[in-house]
N, C-alpha and C. Protein backbone atom coordinates (compact mmCIF):
# COMPACT_ATOMS: atom_id res chain seq x y z
N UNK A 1 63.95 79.08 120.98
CA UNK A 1 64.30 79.46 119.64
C UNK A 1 63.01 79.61 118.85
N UNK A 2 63.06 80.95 118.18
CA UNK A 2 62.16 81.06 117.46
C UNK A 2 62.21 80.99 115.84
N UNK A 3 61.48 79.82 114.91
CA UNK A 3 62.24 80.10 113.71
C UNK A 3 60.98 80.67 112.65
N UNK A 4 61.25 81.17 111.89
CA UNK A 4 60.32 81.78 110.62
C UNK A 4 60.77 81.25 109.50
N UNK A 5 59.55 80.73 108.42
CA UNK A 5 60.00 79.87 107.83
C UNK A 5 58.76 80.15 106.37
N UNK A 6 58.54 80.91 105.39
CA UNK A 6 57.74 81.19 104.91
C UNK A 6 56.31 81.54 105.13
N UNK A 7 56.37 82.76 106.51
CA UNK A 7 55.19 83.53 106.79
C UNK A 7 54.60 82.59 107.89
N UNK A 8 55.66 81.49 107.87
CA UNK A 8 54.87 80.32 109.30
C UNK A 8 56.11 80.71 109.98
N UNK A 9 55.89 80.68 111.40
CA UNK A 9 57.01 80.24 112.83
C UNK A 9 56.98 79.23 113.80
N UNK A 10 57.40 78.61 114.13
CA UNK A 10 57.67 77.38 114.89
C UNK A 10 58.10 77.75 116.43
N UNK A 11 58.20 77.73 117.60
CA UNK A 11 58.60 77.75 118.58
C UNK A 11 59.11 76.63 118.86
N UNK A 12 61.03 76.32 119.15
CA UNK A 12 61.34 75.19 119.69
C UNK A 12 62.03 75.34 121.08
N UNK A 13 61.80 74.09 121.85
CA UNK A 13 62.52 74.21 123.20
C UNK A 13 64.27 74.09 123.06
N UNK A 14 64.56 75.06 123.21
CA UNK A 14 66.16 74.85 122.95
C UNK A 14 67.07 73.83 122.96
N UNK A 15 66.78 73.31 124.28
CA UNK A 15 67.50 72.28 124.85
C UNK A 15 67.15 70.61 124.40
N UNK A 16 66.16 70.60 122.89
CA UNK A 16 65.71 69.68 122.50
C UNK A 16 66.15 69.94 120.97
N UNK A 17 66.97 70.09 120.44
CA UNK A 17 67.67 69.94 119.05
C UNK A 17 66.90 69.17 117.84
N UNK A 18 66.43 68.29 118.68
CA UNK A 18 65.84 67.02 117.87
C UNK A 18 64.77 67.94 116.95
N UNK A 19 63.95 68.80 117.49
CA UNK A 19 62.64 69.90 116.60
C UNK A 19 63.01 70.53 115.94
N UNK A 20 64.48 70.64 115.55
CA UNK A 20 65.22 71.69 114.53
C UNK A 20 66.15 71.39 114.00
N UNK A 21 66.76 70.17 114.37
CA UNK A 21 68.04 69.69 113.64
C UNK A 21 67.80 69.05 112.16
N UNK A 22 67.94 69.81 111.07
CA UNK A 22 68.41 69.11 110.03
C UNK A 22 67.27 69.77 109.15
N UNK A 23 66.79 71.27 109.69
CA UNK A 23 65.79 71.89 109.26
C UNK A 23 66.36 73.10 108.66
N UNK A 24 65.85 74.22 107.74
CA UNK A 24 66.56 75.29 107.37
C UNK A 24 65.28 76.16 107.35
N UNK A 25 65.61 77.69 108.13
CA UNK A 25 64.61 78.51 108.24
C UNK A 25 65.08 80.03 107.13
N UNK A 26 63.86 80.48 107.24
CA UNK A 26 64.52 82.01 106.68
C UNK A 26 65.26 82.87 107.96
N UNK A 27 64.64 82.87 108.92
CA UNK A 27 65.40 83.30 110.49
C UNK A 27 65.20 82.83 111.26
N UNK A 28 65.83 82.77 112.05
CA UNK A 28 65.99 82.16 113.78
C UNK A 28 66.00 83.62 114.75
N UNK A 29 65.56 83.13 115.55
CA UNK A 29 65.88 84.53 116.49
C UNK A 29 65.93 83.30 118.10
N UNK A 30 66.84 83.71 118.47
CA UNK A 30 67.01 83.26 119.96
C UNK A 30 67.15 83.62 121.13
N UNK A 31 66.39 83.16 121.59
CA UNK A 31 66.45 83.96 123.42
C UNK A 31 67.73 83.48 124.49
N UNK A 32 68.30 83.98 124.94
CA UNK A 32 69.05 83.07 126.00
C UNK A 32 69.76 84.46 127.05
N UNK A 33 70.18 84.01 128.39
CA UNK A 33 70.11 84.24 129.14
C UNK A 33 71.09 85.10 129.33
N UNK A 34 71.71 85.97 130.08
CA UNK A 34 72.82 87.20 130.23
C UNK A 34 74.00 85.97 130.83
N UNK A 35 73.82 84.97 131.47
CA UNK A 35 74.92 83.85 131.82
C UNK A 35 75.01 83.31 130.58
N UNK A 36 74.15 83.18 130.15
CA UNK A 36 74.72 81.56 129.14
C UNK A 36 75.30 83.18 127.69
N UNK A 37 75.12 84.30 127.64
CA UNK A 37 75.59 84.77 126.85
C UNK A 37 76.73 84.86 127.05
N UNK A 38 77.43 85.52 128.55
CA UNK A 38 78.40 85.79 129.14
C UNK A 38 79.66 84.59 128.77
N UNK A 39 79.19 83.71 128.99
CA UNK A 39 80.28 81.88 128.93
C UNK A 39 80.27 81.69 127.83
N UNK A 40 79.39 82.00 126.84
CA UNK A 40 79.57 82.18 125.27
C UNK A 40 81.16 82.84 124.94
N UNK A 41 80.87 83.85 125.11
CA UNK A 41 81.93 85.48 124.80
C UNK A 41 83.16 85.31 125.54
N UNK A 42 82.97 84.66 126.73
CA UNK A 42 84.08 84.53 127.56
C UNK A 42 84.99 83.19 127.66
N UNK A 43 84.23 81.92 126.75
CA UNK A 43 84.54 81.00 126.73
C UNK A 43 84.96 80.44 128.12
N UNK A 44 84.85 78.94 128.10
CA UNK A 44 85.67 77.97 129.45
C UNK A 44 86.24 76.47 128.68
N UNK A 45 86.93 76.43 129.95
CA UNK A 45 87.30 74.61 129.69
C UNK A 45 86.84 74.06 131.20
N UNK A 46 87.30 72.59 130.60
CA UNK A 46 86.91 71.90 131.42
C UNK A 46 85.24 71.84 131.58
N UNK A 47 84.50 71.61 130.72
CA UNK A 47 83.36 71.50 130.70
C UNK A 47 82.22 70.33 131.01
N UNK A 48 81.30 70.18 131.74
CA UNK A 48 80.77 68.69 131.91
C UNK A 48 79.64 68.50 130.62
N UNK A 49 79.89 67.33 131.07
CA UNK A 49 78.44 66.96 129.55
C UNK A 49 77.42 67.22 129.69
N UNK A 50 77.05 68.23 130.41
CA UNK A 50 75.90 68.86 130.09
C UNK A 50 76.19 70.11 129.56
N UNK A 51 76.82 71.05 130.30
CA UNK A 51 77.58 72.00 129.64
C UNK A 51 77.75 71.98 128.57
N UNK A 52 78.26 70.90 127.84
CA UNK A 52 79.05 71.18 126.07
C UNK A 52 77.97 70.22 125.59
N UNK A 53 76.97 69.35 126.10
CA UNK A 53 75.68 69.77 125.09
C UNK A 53 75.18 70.92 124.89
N UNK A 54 74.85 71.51 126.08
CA UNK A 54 74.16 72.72 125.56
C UNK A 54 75.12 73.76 124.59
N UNK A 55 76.17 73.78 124.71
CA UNK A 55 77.12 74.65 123.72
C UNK A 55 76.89 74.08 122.29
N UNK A 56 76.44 72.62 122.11
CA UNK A 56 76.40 72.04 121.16
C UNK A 56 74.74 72.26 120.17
N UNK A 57 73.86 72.62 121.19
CA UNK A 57 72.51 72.70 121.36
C UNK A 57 72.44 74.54 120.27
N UNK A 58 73.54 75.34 120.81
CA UNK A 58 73.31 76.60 120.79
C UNK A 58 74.00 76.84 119.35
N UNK A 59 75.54 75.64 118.74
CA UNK A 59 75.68 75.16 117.60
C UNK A 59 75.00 75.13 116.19
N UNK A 60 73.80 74.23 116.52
CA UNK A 60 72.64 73.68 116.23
C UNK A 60 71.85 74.98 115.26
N UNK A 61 71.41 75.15 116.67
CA UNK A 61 70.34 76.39 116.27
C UNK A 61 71.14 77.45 115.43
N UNK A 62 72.23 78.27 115.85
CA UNK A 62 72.63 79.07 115.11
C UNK A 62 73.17 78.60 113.65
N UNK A 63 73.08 77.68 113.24
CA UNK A 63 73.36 77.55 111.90
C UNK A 63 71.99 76.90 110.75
N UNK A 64 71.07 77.40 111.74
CA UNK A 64 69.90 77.16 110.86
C UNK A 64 68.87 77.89 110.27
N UNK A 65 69.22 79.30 110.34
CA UNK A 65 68.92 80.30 109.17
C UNK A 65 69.54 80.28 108.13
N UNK A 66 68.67 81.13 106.96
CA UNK A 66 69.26 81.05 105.74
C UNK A 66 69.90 82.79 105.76
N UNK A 67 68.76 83.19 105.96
CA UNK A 67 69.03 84.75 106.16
C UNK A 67 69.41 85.66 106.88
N UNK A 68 68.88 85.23 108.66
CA UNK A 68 68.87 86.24 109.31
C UNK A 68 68.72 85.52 110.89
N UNK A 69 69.89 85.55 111.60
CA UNK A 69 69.81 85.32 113.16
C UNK A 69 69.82 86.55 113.84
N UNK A 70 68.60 86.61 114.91
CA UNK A 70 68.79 87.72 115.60
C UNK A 70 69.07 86.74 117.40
N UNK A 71 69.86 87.50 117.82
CA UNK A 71 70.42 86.56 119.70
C UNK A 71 69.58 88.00 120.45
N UNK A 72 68.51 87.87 121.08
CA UNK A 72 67.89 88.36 122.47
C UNK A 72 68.84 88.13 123.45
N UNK A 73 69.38 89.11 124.28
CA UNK A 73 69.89 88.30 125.66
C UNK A 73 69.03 89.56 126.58
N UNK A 74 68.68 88.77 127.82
CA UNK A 74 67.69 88.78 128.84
C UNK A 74 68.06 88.60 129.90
């Protein structure tokens, strides 16, 4: 996750929430993968706890622009 934040940007490791949680940017832009987009869009159940952290992880991040999320998928 990449966030911009008054002419500064931050690079955080996704899967570590803790570097962005409870922060507010002007944009986020996020990278993630053609799978983890796919299980997004397509939703599942039955999920393990790692799984629905990271759904929780991806939560996170997307609600921490003020202005502008852009999603990369790769």
């Amino acid at each position: 996750m990449i966030a911009l934040c008054r002419r500064r940007y931050g690079v955080s490791n996704f899967d570590k929430p803790s570097g962005y949680r409870g922060l507010d940017f002007q944009s986020v832009w996020i990278c993630m993968s053609e799978d983890l987009y796919g299980r997004v869009q397509t939703g599942q159940t039955g999920l393990s706890a790692k799984e629905w952290e990271s759904l929780t992880n991806l939560h996170i991040a997307l609600t921490r622009a003020k202005d502008e999320t852009v999603i990369t998928v790769s």
